[in-house]
PDB file of N, CA and C in Angstrom:
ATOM      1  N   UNK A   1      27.657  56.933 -57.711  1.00  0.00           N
ATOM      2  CA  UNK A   1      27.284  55.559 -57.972  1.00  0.00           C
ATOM      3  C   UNK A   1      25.770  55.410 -57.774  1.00  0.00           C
ATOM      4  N   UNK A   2      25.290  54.683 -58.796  1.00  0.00           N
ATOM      5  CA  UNK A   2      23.733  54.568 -58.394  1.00  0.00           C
ATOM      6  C   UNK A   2      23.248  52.880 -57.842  1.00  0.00           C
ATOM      7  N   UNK A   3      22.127  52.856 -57.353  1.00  0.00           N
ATOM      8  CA  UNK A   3      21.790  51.689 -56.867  1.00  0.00           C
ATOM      9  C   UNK A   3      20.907  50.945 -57.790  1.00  0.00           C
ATOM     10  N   UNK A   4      21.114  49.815 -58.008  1.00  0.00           N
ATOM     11  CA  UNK A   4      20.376  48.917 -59.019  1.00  0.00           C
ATOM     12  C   UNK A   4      19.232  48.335 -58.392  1.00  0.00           C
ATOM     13  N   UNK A   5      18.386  48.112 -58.839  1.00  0.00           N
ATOM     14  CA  UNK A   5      16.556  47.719 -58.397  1.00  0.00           C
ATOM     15  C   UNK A   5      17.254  46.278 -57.234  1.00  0.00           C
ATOM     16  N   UNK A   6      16.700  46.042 -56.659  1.00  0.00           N
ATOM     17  CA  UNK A   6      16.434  44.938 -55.620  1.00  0.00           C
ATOM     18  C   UNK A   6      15.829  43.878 -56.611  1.00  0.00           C
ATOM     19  N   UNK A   7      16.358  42.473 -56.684  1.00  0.00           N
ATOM     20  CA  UNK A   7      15.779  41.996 -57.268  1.00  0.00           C
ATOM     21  C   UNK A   7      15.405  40.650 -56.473  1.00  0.00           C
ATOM     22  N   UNK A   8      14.448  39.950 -56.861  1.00  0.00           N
ATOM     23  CA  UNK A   8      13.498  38.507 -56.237  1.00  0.00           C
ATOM     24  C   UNK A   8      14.274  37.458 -55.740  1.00  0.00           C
ATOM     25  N   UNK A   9      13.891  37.366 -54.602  1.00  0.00           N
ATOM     26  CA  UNK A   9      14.495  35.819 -53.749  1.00  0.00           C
ATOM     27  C   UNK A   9      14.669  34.710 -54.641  1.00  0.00           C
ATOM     28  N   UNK A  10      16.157  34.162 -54.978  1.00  0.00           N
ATOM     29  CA  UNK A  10      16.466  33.719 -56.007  1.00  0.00           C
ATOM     30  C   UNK A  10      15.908  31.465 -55.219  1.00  0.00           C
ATOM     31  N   UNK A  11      15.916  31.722 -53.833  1.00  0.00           N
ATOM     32  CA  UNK A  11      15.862  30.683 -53.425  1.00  0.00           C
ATOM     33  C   UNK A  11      13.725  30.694 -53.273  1.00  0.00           C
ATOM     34  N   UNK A  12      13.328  31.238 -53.674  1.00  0.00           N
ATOM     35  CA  UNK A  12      11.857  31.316 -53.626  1.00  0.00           C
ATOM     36  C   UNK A  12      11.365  31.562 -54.975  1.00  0.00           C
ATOM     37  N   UNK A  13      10.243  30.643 -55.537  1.00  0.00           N
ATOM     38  CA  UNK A  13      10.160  30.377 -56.896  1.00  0.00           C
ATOM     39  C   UNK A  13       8.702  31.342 -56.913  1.00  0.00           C
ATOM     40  N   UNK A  14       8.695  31.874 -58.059  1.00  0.00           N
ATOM     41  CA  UNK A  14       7.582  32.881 -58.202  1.00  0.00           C
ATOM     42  C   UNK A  14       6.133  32.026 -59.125  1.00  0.00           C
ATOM     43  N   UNK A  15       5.223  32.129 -58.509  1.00  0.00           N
ATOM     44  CA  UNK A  15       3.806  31.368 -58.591  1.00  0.00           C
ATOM     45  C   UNK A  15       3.544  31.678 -60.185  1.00  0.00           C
ATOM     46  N   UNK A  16       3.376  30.231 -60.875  1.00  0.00           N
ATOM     47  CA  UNK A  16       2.977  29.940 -62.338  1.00  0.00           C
ATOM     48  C   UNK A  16       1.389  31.309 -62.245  1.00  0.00           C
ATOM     49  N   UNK A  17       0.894  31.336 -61.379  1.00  0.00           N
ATOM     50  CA  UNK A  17      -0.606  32.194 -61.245  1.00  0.00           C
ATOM     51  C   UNK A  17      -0.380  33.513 -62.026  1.00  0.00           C
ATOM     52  N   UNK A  18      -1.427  34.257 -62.709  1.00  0.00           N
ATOM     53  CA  UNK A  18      -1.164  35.709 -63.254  1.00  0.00           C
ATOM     54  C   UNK A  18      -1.118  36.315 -61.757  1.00  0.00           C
ATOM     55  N   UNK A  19      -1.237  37.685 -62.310  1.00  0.00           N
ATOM     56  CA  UNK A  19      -1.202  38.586 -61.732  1.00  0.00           C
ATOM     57  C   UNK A  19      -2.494  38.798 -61.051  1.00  0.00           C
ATOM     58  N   UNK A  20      -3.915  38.813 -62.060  1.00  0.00           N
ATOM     59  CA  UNK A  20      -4.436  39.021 -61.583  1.00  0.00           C
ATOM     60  C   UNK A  20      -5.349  37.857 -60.508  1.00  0.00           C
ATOM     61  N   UNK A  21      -4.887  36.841 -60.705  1.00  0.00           N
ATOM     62  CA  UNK A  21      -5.207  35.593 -60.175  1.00  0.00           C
ATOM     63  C   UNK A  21      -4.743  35.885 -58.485  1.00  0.00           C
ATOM     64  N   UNK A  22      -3.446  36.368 -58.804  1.00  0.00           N
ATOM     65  CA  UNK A  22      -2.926  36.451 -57.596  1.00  0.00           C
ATOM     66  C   UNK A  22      -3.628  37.640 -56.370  1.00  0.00           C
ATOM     67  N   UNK A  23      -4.084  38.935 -57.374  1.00  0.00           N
ATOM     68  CA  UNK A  23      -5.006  39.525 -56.556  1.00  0.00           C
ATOM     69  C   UNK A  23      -6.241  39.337 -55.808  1.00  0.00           C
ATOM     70  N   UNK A  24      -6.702  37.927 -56.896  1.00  0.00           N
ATOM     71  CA  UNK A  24      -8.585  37.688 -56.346  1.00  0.00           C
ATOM     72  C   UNK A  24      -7.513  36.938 -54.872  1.00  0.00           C
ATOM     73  N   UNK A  25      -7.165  36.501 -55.213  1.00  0.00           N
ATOM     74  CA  UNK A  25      -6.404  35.860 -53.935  1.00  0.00           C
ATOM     75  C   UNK A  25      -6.064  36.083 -52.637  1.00  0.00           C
ATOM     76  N   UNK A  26      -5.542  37.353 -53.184  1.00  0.00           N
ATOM     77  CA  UNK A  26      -4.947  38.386 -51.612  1.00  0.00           C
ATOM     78  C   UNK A  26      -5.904  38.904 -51.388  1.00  0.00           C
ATOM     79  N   UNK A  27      -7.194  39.205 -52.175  1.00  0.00           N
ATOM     80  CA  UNK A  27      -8.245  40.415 -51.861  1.00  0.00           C
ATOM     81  C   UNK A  27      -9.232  39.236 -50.921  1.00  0.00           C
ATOM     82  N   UNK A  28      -8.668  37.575 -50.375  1.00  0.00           N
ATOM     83  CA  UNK A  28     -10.173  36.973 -49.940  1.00  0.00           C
ATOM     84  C   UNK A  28      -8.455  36.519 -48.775  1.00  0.00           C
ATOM     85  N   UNK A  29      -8.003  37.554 -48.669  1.00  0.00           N
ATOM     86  CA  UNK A  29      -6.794  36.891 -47.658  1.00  0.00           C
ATOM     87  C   UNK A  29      -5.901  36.343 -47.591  1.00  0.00           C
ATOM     88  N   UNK A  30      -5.908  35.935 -48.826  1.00  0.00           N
ATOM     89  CA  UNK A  30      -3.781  35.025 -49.038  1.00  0.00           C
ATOM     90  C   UNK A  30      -3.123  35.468 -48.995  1.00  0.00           C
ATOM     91  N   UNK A  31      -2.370  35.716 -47.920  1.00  0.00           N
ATOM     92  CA  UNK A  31      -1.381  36.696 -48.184  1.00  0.00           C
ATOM     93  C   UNK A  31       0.113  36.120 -48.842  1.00  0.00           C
ATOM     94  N   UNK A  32       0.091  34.903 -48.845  1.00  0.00           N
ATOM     95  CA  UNK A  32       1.284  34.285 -49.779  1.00  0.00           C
ATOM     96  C   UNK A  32       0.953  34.615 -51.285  1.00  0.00           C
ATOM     97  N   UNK A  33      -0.162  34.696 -51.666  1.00  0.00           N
ATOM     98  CA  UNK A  33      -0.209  35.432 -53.062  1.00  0.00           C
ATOM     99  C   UNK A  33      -0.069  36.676 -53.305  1.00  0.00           C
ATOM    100  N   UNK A  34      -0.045  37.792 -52.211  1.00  0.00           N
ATOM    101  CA  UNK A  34       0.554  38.884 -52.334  1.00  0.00           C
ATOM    102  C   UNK A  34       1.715  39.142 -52.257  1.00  0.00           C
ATOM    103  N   UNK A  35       2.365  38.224 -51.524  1.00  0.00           N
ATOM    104  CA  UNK A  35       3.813  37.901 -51.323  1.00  0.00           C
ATOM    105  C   UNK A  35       4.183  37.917 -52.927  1.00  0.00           C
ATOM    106  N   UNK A  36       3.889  36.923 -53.409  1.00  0.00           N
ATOM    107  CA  UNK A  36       4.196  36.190 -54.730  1.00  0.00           C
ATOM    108  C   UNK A  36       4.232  37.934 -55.642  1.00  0.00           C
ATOM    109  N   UNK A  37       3.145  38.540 -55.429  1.00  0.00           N
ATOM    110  CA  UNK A  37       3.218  39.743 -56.924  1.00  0.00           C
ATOM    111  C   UNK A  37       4.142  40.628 -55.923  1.00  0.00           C
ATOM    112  N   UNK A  38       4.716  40.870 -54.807  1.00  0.00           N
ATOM    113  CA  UNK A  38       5.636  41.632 -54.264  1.00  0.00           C
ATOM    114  C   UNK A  38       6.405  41.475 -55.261  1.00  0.00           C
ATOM    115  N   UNK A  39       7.112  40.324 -54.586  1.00  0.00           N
ATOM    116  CA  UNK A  39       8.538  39.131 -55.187  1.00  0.00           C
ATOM    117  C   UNK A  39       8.589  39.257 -56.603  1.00  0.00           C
ATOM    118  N   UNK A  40       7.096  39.487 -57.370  1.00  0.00           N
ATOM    119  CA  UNK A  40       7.356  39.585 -59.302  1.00  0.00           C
ATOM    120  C   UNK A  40       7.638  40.784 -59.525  1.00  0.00           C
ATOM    121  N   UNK A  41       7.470  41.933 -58.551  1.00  0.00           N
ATOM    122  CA  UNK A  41       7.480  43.211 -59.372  1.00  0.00           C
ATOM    123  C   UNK A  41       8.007  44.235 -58.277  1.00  0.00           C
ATOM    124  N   UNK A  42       8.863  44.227 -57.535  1.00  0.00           N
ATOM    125  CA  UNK A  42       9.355  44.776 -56.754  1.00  0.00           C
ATOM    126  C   UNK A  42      10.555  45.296 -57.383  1.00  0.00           C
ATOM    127  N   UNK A  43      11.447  44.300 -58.052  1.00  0.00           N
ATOM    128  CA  UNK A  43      12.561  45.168 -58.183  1.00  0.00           C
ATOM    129  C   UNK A  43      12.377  46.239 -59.977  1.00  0.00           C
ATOM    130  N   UNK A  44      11.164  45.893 -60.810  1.00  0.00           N
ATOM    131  CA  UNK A  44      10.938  46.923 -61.669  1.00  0.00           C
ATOM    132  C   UNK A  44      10.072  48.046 -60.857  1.00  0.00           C
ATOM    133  N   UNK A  45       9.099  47.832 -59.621  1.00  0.00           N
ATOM    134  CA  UNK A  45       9.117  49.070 -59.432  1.00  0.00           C
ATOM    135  C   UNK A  45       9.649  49.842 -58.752  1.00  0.00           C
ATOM    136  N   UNK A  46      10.787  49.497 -57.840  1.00  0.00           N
ATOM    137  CA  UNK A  46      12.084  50.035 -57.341  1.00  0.00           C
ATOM    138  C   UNK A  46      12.567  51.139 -58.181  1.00  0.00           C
ATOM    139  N   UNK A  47      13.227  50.074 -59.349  1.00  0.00           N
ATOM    140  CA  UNK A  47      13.870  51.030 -60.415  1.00  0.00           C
ATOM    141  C   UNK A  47      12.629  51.961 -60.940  1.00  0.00           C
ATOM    142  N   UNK A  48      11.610  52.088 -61.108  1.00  0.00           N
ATOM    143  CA  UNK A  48      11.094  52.862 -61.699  1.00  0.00           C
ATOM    144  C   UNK A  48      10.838  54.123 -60.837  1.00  0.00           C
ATOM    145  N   UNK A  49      11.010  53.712 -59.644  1.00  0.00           N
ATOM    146  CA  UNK A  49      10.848  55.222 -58.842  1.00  0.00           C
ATOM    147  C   UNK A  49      11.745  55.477 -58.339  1.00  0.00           C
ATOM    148  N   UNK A  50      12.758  54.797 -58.306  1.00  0.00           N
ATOM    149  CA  UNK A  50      14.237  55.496 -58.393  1.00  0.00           C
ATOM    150  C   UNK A  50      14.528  56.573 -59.647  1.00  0.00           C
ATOM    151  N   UNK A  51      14.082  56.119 -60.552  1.00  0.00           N
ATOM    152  CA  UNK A  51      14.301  56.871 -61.837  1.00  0.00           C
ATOM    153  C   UNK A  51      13.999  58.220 -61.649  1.00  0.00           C
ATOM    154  N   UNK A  52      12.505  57.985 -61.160  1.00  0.00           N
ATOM    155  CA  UNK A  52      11.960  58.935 -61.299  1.00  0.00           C
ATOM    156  C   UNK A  52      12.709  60.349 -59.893  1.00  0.00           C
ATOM    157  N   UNK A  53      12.860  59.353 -58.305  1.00  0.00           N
ATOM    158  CA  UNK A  53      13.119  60.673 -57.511  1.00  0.00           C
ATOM    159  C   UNK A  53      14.551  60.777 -57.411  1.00  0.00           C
ATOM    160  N   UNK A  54      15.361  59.601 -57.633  1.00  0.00           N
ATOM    161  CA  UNK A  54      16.891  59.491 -57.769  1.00  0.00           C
ATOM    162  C   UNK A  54      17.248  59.513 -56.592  1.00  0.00           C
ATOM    163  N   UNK A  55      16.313  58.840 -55.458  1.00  0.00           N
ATOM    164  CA  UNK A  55      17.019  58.631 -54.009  1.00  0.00           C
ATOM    165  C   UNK A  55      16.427  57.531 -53.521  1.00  0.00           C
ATOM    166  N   UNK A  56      17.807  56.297 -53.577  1.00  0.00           N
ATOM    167  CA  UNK A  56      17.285  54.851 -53.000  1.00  0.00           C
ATOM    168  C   UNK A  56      15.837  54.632 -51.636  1.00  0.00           C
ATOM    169  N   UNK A  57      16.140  55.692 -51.084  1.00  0.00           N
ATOM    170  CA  UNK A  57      15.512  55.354 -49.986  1.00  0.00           C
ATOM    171  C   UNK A  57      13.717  55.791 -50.437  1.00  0.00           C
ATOM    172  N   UNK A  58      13.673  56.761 -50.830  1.00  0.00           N
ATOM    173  CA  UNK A  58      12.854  56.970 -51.283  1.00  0.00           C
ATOM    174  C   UNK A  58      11.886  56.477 -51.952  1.00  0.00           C
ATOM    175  N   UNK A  59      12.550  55.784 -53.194  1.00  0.00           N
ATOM    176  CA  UNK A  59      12.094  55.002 -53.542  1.00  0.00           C
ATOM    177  C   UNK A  59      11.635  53.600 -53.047  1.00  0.00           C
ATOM    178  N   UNK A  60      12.640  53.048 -52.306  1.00  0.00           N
ATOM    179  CA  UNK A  60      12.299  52.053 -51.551  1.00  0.00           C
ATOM    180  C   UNK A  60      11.049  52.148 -50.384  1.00  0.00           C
ATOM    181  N   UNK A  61      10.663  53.465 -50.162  1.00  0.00           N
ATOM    182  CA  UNK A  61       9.506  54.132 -49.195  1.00  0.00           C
ATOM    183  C   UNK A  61       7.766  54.122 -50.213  1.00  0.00           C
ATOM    184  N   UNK A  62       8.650  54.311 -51.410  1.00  0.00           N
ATOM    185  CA  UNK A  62       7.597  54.818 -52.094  1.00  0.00           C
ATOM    186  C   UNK A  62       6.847  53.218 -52.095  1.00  0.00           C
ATOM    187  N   UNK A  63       7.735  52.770 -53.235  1.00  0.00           N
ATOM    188  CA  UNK A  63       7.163  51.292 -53.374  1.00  0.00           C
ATOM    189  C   UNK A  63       6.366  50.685 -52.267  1.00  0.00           C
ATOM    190  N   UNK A  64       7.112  50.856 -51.683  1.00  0.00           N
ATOM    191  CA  UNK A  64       6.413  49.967 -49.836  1.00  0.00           C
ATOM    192  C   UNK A  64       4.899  50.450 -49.158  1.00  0.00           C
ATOM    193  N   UNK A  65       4.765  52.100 -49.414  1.00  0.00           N
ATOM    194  CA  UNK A  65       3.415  52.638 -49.751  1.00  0.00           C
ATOM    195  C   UNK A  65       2.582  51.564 -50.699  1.00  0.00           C
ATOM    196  N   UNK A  66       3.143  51.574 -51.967  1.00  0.00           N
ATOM    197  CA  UNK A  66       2.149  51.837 -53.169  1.00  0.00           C
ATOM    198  C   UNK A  66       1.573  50.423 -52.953  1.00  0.00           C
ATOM    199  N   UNK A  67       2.466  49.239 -52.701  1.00  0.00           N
ATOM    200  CA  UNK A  67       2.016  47.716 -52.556  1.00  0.00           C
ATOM    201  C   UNK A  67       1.445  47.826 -51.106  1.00  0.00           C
ATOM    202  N   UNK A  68       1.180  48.344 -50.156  1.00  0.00           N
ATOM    203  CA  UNK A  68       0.436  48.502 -48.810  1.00  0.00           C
ATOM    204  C   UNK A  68      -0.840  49.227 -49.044  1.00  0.00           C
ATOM    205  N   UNK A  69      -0.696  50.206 -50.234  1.00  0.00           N
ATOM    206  CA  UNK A  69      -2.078  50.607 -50.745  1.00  0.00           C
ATOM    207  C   UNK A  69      -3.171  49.391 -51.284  1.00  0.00           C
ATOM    208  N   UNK A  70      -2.055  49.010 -51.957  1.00  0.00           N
ATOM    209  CA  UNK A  70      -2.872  47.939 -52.898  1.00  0.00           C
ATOM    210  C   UNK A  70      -3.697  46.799 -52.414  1.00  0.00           C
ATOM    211  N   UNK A  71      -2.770  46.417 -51.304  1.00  0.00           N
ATOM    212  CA  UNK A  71      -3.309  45.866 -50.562  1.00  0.00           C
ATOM    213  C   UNK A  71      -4.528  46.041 -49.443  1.00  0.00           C
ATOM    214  N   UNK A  72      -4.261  47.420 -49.129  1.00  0.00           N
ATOM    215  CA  UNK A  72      -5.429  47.417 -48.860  1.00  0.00           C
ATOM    216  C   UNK A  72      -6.883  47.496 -49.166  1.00  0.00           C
ATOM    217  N   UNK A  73      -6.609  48.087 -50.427  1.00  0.00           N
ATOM    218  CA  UNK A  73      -7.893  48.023 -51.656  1.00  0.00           C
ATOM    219  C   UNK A  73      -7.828  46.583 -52.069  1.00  0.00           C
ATOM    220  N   UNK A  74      -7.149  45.616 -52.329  1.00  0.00           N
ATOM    221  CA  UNK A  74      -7.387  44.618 -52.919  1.00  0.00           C
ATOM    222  C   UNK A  74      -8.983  43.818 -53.310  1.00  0.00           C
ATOM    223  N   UNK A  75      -9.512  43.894 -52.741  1.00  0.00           N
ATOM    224  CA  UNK A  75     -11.105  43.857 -52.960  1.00  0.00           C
ATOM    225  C   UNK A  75     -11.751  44.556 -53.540  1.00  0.00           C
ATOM    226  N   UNK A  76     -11.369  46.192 -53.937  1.00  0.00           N
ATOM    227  CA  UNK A  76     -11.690  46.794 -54.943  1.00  0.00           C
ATOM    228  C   UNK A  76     -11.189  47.057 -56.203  1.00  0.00           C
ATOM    229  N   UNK A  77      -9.820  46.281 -56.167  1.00  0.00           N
ATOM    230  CA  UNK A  77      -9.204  45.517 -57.628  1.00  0.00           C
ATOM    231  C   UNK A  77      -9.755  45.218 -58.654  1.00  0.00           C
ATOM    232  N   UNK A  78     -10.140  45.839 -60.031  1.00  0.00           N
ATOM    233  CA  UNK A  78     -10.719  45.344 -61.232  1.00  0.00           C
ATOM    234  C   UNK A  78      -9.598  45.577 -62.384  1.00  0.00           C
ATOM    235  N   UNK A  79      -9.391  44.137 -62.601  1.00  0.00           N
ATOM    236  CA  UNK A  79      -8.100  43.760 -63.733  1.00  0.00           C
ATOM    237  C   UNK A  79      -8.574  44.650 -65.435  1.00  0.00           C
ATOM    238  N   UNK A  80      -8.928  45.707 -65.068  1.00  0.00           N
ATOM    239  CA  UNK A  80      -9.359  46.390 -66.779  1.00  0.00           C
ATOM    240  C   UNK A  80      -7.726  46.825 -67.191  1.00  0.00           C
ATOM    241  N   UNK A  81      -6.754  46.596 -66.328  1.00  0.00           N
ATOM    242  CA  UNK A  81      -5.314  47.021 -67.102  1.00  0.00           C
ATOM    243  C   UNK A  81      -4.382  45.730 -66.424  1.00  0.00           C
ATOM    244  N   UNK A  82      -3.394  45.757 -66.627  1.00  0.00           N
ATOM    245  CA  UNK A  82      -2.515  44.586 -66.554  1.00  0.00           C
ATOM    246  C   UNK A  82      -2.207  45.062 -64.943  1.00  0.00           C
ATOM    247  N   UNK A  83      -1.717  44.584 -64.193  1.00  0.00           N
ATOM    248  CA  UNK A  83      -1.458  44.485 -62.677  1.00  0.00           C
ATOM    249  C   UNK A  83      -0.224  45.465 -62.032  1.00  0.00           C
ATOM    250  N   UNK A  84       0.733  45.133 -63.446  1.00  0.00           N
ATOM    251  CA  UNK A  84       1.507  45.894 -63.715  1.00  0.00           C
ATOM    252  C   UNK A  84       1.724  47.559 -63.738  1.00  0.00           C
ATOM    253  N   UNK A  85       0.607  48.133 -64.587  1.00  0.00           N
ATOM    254  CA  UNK A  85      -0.318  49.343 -64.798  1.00  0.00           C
ATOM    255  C   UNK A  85      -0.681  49.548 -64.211  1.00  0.00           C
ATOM    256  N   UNK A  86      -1.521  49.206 -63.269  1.00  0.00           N
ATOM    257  CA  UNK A  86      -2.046  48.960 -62.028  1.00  0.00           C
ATOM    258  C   UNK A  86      -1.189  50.139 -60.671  1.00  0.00           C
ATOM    259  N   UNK A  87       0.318  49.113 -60.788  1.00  0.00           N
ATOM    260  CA  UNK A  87       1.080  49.408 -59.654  1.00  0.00           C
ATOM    261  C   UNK A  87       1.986  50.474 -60.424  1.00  0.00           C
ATOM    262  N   UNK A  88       2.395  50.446 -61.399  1.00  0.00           N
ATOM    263  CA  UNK A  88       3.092  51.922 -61.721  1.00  0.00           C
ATOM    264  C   UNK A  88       2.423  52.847 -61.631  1.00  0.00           C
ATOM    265  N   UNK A  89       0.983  52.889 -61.731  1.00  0.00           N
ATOM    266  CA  UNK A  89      -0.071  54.011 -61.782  1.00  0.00           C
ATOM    267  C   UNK A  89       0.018  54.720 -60.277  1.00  0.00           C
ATOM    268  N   UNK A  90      -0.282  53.605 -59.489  1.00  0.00           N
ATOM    269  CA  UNK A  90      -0.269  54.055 -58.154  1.00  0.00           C
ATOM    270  C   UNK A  90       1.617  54.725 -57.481  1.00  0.00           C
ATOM    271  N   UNK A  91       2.457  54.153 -58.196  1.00  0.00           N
ATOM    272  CA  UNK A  91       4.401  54.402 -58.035  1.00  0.00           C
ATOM    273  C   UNK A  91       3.834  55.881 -58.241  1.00  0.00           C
ATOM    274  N   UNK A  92       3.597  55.836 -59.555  1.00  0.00           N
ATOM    275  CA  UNK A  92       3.717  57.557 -60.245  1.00  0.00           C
ATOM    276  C   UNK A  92       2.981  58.619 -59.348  1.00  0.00           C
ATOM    277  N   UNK A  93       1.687  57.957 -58.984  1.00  0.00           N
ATOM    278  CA  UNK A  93       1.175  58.889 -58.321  1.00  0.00           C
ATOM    279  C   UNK A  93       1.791  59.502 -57.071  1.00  0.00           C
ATOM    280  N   UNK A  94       2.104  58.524 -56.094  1.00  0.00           N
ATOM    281  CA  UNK A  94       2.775  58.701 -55.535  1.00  0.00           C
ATOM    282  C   UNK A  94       4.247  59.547 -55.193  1.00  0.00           C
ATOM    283  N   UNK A  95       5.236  59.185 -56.631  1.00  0.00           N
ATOM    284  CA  UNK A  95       6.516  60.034 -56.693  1.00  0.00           C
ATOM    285  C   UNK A  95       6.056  61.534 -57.239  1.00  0.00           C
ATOM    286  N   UNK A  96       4.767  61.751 -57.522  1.00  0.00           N
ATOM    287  CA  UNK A  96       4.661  62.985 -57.799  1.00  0.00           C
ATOM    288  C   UNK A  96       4.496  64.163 -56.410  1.00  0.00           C
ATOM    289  N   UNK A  97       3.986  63.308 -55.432  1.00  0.00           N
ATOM    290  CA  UNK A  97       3.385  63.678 -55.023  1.00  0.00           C
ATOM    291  C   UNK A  97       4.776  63.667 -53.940  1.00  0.00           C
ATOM    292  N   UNK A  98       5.838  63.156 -53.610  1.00  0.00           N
ATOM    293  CA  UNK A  98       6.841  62.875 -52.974  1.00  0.00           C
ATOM    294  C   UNK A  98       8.032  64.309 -53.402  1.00  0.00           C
ATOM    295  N   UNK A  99       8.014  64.042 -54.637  1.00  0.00           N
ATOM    296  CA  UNK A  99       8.742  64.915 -55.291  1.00  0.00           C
ATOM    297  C   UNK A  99       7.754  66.767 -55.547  1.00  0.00           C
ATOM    298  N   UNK A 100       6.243  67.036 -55.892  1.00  0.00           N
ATOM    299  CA  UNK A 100       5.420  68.323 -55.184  1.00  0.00           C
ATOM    300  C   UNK A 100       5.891  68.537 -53.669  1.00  0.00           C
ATOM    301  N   UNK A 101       6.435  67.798 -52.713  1.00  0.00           N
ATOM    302  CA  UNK A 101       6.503  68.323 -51.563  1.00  0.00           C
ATOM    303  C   UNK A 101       8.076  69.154 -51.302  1.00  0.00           C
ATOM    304  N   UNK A 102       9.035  68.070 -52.414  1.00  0.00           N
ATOM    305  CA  UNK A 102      10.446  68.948 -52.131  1.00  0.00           C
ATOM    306  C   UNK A 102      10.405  70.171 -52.668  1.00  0.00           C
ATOM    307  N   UNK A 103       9.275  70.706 -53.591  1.00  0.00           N
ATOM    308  CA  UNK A 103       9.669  71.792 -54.566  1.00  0.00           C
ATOM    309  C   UNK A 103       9.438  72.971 -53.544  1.00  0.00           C
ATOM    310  N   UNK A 104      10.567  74.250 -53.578  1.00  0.00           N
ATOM    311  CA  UNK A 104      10.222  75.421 -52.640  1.00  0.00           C
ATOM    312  C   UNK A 104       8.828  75.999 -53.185  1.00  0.00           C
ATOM    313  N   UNK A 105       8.385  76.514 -51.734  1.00  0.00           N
ATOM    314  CA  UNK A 105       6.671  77.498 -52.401  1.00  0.00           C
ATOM    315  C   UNK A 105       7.245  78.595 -52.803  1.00  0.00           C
TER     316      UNK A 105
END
């Protein structure tokens, strides 16, 4: 049986703001606007790095990295790709690098 992406607090409404609106935001300290792009894109990038290592937890590790990265760069954030791109760029990098460590030397 596989596990389906986690998806957004159905009782918490997700901010009319883009994406990248939401970053100038978190990058000067809001952290309710980082909240907000968690809550938009958490459960596609769940599934996407589930896909990729095929172990819930993992994935759920990975993600939790990649948006704690982001956050911490947030001030060095430049919207030249969608926010989106952004955070799969950083997923991928990551599951590669998750998945290079299981492979035997």
């Amino acid at each position: 049986m596989t596990e389906t992406p986690r998806e957004s607090d159905p009782e918490q409404p997700l901010s009319p703001h883009s994406d990248a609106e939401l970053m100038t935001r978190a990058a000067s300290g809001d952290m309710s606007a980082f909240e907000q792009l968690v809550l938009r894109h958490q459960g596609k990038a769940w599934a996407f790095a589930w896909r990729f290592l095929h172990d819930a937890a993992e994935a759920e590790d990975v993600v939790q990295e990649a948006f704690l990265r982001i956050l911490r760069s947030a001030s060095r954030y430049q919207p030249t790709a969608t926010f989106r791109t952004f955070l799969f760029n950083v997923i991928l990098r990551r599951c590669l690098d998750v998945h290079s460590k299981k492979q035997p030397e």
